[in-house]
PDB file of N, CA and C in Angstrom:
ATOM      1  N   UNK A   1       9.274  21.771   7.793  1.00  0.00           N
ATOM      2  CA  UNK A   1       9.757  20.447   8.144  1.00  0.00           C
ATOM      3  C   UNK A   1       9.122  19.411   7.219  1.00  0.00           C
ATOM      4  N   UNK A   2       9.908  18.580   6.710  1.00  0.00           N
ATOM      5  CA  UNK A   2       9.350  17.489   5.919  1.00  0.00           C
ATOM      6  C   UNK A   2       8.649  16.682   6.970  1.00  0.00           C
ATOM      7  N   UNK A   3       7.530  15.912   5.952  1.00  0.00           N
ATOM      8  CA  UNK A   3       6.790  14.710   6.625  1.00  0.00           C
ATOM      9  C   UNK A   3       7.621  13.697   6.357  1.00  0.00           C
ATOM     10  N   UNK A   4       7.223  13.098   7.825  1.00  0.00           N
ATOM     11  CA  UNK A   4       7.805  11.517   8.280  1.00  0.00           C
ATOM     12  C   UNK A   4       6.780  10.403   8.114  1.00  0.00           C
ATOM     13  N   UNK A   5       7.140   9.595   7.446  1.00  0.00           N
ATOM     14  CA  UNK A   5       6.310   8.175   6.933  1.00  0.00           C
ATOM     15  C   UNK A   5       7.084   7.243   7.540  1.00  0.00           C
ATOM     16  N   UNK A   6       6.001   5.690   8.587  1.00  0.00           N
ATOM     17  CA  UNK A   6       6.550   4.570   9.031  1.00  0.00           C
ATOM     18  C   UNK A   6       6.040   3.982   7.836  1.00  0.00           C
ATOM     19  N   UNK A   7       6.654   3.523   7.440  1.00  0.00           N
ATOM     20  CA  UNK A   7       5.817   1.963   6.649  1.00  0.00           C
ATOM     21  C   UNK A   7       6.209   0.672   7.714  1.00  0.00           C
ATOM     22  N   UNK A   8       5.083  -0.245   6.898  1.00  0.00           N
ATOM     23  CA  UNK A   8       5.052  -1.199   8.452  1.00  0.00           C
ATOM     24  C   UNK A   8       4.850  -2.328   7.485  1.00  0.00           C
ATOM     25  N   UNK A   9       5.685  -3.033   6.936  1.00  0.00           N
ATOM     26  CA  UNK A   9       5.550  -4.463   6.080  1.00  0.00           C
ATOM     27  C   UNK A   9       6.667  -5.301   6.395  1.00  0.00           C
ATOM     28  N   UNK A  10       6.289  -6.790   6.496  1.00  0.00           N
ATOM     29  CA  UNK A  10       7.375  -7.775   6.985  1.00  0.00           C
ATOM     30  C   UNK A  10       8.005  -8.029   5.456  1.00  0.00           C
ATOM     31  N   UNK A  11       7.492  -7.650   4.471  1.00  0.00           N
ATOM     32  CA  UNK A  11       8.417  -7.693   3.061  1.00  0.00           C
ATOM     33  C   UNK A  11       9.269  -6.843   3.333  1.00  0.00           C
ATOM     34  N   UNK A  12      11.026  -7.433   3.590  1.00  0.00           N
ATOM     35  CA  UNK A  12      11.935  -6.367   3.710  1.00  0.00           C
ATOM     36  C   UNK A  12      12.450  -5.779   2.284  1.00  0.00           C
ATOM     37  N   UNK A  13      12.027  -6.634   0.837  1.00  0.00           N
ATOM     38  CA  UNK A  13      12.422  -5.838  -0.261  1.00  0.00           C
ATOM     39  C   UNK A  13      10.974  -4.968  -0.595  1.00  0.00           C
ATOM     40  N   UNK A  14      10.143  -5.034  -0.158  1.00  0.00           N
ATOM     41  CA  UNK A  14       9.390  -3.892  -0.222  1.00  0.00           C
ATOM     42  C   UNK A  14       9.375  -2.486   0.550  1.00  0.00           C
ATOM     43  N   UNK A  15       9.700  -2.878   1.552  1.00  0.00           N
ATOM     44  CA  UNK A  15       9.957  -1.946   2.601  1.00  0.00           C
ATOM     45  C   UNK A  15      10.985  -1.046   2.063  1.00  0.00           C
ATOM     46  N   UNK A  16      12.038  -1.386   1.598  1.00  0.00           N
ATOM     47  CA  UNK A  16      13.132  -0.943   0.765  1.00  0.00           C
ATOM     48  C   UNK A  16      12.514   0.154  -0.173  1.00  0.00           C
ATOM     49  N   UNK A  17      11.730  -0.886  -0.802  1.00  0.00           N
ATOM     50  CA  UNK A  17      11.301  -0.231  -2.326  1.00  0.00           C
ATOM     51  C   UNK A  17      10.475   1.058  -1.942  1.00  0.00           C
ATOM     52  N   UNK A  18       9.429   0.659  -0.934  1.00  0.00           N
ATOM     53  CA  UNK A  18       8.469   2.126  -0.645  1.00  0.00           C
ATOM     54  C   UNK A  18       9.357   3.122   0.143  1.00  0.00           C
ATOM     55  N   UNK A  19      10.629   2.589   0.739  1.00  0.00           N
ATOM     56  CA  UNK A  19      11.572   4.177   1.330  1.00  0.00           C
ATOM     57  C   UNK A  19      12.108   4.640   0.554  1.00  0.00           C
ATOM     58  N   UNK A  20      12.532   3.954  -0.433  1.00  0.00           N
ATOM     59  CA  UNK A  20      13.134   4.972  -2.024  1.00  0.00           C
ATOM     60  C   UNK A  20      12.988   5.537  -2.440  1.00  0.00           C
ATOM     61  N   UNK A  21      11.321   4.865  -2.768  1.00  0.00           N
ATOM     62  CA  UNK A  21      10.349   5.870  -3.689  1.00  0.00           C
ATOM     63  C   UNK A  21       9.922   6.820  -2.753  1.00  0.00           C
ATOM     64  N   UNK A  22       9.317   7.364  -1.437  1.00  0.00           N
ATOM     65  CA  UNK A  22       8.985   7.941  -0.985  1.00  0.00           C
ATOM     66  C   UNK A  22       9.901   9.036  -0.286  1.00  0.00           C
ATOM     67  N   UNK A  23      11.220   8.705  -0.474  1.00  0.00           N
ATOM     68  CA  UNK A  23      12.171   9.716  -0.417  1.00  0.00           C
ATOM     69  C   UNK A  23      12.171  10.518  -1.493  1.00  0.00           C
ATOM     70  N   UNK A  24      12.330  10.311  -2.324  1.00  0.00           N
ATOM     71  CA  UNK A  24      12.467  10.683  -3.765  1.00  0.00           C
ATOM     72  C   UNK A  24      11.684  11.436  -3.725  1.00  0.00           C
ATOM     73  N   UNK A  25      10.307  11.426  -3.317  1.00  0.00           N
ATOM     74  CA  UNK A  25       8.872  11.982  -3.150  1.00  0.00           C
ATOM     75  C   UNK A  25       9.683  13.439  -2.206  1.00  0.00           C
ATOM     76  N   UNK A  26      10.746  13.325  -1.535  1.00  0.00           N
ATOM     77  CA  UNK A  26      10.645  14.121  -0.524  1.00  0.00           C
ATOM     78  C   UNK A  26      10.166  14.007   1.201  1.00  0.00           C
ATOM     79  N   UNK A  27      10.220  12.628   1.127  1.00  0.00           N
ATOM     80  CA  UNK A  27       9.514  12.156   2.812  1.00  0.00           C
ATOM     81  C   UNK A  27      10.728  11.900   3.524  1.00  0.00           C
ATOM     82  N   UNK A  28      10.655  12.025   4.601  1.00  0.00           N
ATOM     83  CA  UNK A  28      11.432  11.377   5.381  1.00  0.00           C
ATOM     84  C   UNK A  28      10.699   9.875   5.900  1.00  0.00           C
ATOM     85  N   UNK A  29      11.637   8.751   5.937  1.00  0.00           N
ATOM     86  CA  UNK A  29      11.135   7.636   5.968  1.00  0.00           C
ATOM     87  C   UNK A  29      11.525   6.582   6.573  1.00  0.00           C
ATOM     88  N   UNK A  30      10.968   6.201   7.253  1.00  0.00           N
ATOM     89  CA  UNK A  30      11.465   5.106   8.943  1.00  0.00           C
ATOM     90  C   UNK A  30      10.412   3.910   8.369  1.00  0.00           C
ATOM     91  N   UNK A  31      11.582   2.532   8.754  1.00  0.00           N
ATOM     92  CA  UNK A  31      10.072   1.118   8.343  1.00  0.00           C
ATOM     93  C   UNK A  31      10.463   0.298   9.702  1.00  0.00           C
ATOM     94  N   UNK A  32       9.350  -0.505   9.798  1.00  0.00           N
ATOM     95  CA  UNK A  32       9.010  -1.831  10.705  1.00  0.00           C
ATOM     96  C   UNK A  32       9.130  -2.434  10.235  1.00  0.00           C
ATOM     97  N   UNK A  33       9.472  -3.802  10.389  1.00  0.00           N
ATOM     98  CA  UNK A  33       9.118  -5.411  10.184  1.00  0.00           C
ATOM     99  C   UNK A  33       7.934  -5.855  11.036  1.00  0.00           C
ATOM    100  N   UNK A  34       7.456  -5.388  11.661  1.00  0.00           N
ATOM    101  CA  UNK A  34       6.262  -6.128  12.148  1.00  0.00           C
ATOM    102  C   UNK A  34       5.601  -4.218  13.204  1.00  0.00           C
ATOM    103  N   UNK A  35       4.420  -4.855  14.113  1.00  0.00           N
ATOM    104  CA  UNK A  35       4.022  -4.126  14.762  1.00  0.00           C
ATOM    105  C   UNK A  35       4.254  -3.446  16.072  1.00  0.00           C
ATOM    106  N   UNK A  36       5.045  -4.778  16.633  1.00  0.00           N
ATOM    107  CA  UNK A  36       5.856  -3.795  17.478  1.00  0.00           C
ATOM    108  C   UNK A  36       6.826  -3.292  17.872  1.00  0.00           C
ATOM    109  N   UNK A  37       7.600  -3.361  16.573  1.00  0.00           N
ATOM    110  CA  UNK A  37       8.544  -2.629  16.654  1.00  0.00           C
ATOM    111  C   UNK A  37       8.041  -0.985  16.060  1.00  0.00           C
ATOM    112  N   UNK A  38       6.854  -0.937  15.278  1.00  0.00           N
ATOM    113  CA  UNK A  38       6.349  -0.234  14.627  1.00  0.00           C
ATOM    114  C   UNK A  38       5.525   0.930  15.803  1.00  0.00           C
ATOM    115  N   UNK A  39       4.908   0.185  16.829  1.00  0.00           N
ATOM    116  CA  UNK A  39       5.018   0.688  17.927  1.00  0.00           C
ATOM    117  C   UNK A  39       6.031   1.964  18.525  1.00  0.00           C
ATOM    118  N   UNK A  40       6.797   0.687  18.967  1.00  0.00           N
ATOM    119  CA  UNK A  40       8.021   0.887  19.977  1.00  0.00           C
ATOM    120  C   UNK A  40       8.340   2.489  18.821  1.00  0.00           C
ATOM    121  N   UNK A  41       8.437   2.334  17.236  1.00  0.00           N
ATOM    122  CA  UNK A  41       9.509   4.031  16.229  1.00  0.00           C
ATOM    123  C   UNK A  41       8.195   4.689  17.093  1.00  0.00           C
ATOM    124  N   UNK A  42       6.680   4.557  17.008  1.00  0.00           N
ATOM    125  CA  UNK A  42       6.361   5.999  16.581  1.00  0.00           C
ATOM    126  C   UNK A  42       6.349   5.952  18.510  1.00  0.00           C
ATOM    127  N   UNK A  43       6.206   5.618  19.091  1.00  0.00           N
ATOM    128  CA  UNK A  43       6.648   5.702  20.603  1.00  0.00           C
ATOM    129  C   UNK A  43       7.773   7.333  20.850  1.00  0.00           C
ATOM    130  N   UNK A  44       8.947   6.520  19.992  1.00  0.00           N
ATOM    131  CA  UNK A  44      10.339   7.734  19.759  1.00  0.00           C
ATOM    132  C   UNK A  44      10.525   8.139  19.148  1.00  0.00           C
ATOM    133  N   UNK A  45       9.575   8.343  17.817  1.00  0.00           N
ATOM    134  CA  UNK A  45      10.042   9.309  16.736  1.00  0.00           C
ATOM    135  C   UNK A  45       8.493   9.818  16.555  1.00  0.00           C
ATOM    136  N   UNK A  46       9.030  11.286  15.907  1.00  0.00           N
ATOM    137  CA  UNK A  46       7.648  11.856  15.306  1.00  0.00           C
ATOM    138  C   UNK A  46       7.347  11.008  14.084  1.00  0.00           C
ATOM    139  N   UNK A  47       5.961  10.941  13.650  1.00  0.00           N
ATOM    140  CA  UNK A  47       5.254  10.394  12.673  1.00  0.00           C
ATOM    141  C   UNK A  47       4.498  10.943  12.012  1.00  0.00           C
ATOM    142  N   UNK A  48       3.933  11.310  10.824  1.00  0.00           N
ATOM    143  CA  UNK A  48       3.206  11.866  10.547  1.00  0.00           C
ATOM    144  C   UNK A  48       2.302  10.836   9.999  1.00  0.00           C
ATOM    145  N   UNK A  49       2.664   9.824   9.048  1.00  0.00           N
ATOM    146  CA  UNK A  49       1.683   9.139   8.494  1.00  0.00           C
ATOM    147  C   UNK A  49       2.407   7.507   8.360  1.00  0.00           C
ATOM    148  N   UNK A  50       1.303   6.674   8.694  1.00  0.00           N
ATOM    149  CA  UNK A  50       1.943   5.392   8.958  1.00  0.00           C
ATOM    150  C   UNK A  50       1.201   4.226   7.404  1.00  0.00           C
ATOM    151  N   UNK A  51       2.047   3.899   6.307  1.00  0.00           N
ATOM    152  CA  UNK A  51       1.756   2.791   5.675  1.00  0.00           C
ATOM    153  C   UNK A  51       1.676   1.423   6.064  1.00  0.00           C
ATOM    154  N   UNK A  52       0.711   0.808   6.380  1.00  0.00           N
ATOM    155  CA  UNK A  52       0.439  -0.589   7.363  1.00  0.00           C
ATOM    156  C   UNK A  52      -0.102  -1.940   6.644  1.00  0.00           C
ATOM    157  N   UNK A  53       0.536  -2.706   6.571  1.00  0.00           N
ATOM    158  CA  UNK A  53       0.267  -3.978   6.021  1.00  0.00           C
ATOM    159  C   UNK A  53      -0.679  -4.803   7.356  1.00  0.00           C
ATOM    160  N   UNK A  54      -1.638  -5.483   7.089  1.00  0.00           N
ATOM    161  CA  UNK A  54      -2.338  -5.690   8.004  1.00  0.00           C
ATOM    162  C   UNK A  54      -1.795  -7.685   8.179  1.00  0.00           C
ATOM    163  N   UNK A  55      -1.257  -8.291   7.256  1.00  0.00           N
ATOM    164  CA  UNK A  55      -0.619  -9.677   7.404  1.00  0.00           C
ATOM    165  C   UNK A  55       0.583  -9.569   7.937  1.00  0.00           C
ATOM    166  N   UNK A  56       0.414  -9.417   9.335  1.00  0.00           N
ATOM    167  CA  UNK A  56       2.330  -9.169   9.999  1.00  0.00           C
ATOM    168  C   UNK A  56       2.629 -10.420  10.786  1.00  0.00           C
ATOM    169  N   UNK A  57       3.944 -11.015  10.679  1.00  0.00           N
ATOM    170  CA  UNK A  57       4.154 -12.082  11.796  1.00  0.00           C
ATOM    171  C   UNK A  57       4.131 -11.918  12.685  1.00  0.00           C
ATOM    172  N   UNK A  58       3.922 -10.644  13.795  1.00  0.00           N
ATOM    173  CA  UNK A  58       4.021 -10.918  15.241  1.00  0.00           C
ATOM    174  C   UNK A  58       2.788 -10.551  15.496  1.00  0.00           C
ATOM    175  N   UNK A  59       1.658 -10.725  14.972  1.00  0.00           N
ATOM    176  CA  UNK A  59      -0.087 -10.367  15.283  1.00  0.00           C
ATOM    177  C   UNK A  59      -0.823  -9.821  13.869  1.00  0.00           C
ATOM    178  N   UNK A  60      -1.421  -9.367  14.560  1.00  0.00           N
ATOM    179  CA  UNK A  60      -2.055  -9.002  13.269  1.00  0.00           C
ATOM    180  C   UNK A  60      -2.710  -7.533  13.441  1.00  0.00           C
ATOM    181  N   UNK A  61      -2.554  -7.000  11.497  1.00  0.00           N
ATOM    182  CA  UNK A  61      -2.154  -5.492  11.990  1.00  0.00           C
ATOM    183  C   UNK A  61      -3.649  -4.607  12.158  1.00  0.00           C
ATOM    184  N   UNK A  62      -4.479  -5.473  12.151  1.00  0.00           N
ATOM    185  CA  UNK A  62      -5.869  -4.397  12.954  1.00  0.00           C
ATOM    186  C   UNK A  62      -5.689  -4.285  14.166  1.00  0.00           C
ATOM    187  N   UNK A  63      -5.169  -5.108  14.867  1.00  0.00           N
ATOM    188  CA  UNK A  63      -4.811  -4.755  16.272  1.00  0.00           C
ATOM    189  C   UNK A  63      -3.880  -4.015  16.626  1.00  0.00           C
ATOM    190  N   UNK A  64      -2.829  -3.719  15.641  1.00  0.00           N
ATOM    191  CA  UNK A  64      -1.841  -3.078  15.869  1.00  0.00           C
ATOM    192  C   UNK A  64      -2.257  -1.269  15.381  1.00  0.00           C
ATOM    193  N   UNK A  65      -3.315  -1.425  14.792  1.00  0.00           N
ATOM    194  CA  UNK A  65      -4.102   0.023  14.183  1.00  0.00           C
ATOM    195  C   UNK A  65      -4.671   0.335  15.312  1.00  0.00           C
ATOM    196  N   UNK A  66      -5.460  -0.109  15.902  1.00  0.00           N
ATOM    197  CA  UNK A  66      -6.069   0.156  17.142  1.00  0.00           C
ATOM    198  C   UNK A  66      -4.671   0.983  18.522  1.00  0.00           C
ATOM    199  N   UNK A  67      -3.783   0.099  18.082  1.00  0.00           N
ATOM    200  CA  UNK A  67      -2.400   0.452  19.109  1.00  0.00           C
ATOM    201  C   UNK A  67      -2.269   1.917  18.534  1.00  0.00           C
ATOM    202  N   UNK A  68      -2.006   1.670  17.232  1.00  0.00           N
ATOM    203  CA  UNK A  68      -1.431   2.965  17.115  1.00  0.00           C
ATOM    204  C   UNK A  68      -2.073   4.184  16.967  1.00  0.00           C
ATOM    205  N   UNK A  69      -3.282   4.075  16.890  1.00  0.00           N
ATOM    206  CA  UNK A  69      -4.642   5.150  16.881  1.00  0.00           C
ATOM    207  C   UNK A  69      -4.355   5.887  18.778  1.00  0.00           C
ATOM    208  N   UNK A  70      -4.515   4.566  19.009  1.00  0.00           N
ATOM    209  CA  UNK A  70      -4.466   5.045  20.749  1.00  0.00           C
ATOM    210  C   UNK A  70      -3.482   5.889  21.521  1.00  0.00           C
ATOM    211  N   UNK A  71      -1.961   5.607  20.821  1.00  0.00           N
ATOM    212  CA  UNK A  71      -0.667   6.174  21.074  1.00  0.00           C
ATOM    213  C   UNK A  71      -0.968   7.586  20.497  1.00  0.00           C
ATOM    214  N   UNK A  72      -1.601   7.744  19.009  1.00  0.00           N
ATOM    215  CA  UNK A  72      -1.287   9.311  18.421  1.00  0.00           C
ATOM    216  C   UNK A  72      -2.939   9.504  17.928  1.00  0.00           C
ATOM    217  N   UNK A  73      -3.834  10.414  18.325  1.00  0.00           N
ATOM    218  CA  UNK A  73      -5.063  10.118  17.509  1.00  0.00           C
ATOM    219  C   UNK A  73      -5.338  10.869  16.356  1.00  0.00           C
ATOM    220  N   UNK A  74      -4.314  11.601  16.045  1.00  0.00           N
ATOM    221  CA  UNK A  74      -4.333  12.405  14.403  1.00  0.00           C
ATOM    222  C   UNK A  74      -3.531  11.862  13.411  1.00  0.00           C
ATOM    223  N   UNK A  75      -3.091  11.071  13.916  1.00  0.00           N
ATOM    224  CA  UNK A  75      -1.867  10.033  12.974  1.00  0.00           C
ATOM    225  C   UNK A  75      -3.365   9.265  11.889  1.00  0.00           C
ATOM    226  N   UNK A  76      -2.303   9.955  10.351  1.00  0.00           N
ATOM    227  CA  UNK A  76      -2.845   9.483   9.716  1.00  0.00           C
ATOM    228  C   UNK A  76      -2.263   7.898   9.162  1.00  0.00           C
ATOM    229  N   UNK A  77      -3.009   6.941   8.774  1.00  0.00           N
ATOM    230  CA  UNK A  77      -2.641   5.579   8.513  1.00  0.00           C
ATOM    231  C   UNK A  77      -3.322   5.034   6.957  1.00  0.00           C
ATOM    232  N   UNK A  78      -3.131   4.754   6.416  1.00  0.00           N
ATOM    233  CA  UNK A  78      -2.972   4.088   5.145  1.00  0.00           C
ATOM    234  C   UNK A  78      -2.894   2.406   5.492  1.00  0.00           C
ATOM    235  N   UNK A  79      -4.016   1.584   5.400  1.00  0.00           N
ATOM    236  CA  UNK A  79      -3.879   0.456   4.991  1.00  0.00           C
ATOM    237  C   UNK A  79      -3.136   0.052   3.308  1.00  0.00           C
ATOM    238  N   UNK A  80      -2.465  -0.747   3.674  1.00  0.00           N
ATOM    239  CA  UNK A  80      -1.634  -1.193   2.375  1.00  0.00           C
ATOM    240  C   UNK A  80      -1.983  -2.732   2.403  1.00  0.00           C
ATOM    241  N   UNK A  81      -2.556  -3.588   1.699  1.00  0.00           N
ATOM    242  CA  UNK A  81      -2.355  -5.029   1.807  1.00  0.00           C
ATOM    243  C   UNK A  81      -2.765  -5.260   0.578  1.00  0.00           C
ATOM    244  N   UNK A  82      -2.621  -7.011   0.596  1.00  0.00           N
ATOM    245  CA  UNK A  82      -2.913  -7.484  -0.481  1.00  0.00           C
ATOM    246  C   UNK A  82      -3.657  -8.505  -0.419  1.00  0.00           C
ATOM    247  N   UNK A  83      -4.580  -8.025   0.618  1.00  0.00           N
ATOM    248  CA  UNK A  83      -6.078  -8.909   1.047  1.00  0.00           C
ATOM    249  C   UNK A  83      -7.217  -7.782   1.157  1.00  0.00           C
ATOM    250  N   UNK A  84      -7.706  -7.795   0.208  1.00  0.00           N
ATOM    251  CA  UNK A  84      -8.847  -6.388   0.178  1.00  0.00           C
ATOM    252  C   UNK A  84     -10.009  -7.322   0.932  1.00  0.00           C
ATOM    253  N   UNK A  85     -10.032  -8.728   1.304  1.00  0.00           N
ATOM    254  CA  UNK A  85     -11.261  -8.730   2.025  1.00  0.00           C
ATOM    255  C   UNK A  85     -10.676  -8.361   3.752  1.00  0.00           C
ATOM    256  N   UNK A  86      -9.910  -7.267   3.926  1.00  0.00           N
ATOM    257  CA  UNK A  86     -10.146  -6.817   5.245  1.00  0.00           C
ATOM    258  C   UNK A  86     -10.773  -5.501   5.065  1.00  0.00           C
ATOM    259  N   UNK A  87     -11.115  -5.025   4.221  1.00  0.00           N
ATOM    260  CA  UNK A  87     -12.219  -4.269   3.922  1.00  0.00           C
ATOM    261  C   UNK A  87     -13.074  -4.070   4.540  1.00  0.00           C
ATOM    262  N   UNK A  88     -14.070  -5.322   4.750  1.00  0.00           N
ATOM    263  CA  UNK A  88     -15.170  -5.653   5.181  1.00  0.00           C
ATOM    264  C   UNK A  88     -14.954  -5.329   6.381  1.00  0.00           C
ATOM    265  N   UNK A  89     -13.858  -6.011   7.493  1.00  0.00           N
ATOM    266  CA  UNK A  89     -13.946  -5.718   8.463  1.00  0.00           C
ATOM    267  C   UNK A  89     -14.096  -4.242   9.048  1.00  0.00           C
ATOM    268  N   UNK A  90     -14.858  -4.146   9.777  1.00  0.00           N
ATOM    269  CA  UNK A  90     -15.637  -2.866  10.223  1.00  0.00           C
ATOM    270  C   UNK A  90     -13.841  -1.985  11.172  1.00  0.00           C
ATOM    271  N   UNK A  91     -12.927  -2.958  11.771  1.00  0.00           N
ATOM    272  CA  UNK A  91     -11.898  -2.021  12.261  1.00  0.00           C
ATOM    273  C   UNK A  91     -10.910  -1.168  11.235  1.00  0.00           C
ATOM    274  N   UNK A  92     -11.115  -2.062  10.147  1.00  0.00           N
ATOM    275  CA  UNK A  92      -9.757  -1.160   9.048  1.00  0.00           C
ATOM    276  C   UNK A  92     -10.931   0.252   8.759  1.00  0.00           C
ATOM    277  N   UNK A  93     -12.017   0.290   9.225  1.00  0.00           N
ATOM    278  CA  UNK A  93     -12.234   1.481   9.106  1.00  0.00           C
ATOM    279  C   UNK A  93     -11.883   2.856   9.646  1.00  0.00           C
ATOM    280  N   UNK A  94     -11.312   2.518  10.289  1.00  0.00           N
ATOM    281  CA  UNK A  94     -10.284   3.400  11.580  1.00  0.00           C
ATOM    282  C   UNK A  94      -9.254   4.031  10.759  1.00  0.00           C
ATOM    283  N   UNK A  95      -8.590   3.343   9.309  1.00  0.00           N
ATOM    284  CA  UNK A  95      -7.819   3.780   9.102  1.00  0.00           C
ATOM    285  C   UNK A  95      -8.549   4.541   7.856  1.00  0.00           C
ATOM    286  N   UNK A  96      -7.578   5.873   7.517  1.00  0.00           N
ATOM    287  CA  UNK A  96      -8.061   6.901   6.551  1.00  0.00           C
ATOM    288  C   UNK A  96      -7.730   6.625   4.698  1.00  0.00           C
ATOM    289  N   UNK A  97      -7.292   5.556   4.638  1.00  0.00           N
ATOM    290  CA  UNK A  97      -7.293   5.286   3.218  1.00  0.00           C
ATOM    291  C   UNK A  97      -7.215   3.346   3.547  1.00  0.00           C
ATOM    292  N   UNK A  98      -7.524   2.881   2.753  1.00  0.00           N
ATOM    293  CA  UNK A  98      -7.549   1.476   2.166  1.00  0.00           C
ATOM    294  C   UNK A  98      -7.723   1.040   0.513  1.00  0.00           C
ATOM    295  N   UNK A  99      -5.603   0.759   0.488  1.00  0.00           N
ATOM    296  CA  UNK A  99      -4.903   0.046  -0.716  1.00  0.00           C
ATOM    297  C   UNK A  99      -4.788  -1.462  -1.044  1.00  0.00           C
ATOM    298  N   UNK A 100      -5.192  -1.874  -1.771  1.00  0.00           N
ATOM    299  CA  UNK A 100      -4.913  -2.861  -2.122  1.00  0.00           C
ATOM    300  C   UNK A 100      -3.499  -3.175  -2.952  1.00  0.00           C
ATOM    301  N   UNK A 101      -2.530  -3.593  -2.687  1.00  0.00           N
ATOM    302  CA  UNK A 101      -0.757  -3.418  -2.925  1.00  0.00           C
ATOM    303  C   UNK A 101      -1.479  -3.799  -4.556  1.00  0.00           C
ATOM    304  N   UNK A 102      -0.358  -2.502  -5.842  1.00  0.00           N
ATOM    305  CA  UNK A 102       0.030  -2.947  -6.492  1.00  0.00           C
ATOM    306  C   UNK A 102       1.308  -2.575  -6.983  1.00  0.00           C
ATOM    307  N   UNK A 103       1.832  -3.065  -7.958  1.00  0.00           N
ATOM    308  CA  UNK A 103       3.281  -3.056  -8.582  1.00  0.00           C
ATOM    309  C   UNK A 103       3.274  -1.391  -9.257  1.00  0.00           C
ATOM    310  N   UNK A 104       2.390  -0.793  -9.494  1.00  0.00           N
ATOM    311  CA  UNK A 104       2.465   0.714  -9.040  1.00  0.00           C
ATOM    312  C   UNK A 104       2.252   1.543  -8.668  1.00  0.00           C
ATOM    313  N   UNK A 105       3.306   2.271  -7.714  1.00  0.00           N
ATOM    314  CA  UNK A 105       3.066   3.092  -6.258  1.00  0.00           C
ATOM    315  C   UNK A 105       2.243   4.539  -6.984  1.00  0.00           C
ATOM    316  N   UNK A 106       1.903   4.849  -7.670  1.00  0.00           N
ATOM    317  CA  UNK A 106       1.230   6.192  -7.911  1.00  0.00           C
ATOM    318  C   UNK A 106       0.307   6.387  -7.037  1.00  0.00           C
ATOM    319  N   UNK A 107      -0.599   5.380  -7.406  1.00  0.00           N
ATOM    320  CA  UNK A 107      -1.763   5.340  -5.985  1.00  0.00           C
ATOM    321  C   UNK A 107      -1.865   6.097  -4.629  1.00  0.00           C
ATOM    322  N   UNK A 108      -0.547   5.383  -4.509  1.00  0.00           N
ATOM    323  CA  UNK A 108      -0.382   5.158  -2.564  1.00  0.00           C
ATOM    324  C   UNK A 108       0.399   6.850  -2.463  1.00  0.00           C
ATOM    325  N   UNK A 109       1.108   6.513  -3.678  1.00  0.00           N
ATOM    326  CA  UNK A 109       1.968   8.443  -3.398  1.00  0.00           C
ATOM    327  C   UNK A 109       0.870   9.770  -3.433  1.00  0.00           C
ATOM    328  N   UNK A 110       0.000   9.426  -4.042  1.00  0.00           N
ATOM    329  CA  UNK A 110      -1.338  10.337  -4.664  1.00  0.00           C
ATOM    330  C   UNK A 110      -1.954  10.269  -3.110  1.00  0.00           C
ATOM    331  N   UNK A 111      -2.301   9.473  -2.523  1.00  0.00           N
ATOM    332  CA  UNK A 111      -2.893   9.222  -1.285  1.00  0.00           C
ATOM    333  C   UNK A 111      -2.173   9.375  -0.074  1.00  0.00           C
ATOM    334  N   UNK A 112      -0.616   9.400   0.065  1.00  0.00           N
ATOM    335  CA  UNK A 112      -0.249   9.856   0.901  1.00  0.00           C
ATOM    336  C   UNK A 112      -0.395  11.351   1.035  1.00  0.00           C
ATOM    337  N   UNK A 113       0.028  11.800  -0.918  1.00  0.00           N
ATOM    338  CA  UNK A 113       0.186  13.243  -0.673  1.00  0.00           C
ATOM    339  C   UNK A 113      -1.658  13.866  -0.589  1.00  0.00           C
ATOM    340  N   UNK A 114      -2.396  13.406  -0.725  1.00  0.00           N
ATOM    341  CA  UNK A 114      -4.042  13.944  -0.647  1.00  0.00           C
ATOM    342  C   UNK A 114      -3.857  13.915   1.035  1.00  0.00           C
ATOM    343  N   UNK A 115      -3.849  12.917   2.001  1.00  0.00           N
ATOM    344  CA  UNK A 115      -3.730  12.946   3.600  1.00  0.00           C
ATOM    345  C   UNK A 115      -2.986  13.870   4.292  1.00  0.00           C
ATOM    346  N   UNK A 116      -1.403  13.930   3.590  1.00  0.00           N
ATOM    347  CA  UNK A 116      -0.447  15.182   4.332  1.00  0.00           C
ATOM    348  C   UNK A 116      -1.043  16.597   3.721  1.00  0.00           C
ATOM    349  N   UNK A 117      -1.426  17.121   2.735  1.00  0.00           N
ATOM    350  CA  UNK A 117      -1.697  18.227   2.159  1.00  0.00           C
ATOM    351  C   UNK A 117      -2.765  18.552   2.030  1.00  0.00           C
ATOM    352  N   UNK A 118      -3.935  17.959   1.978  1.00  0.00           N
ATOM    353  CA  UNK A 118      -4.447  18.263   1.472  1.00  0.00           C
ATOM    354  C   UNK A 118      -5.185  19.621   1.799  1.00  0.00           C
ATOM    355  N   UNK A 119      -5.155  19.976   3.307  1.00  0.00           N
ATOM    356  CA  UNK A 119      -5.517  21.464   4.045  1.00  0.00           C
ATOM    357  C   UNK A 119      -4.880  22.532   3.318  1.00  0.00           C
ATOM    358  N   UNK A 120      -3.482  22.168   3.100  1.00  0.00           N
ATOM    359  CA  UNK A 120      -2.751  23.305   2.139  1.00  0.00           C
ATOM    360  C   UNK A 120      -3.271  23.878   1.562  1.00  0.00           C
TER     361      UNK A 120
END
């Protein structure tokens, strides 16, 4: 069975852009606009690994990491932003990788595929 990726960014031409590329990759790939709707997918769909922007309009997404840690606790998560001082904060430590967004996805594909595989 292929892995399933949420990405979770209120950029809807990004959101776009990372289901393209990550199809292409071979993922199956479901996105949010914010957190709780991001919620509500992995609620009803399987997940395997969630890409999370932590600047969302309906809260903010350390709290929404905490949500979603609580719902699945092997769900792996990938911070994605483009504020590396949430770094510091001691909760994005919860999540198993922390990206700072750039204009190329190698990174984040290298790091999704090191999280899904790497037991292989």
């Amino acid at each position: 069975m292929t892995d399933k990726i949420l990405v979770v960014d209120e950029d809807q031409i990004l959101r776009g852009l990372y289901q393209t590329e990550l199809q292409e990759e071979g993922y199956r790939v479901t996105t949010a606009a914010g957190g709780h709707e991001a919620v509500d997918k992995l609620n009803h769909e399987a997940v395997d690994l969630v890409v999370l922007e932590l600047e969302l309009h309906d809260g903010s997404g350390l709290d929404y990491l905490q949500q979603l840690m609580n719902e699945k606790r092997n769900l792996k998560v990938i911070i994605n932003t483009d504020y590396p001082t949430y770094k510091m904060d001691f909760r994005s430590w919860a999540a198993d990788a922390f990206l700072v967004k750039t204009p190329d996805l190698d990174q984040l594909k290298e790091t999704i595929d090191n999280l899904l595989h790497k037991s292989e």
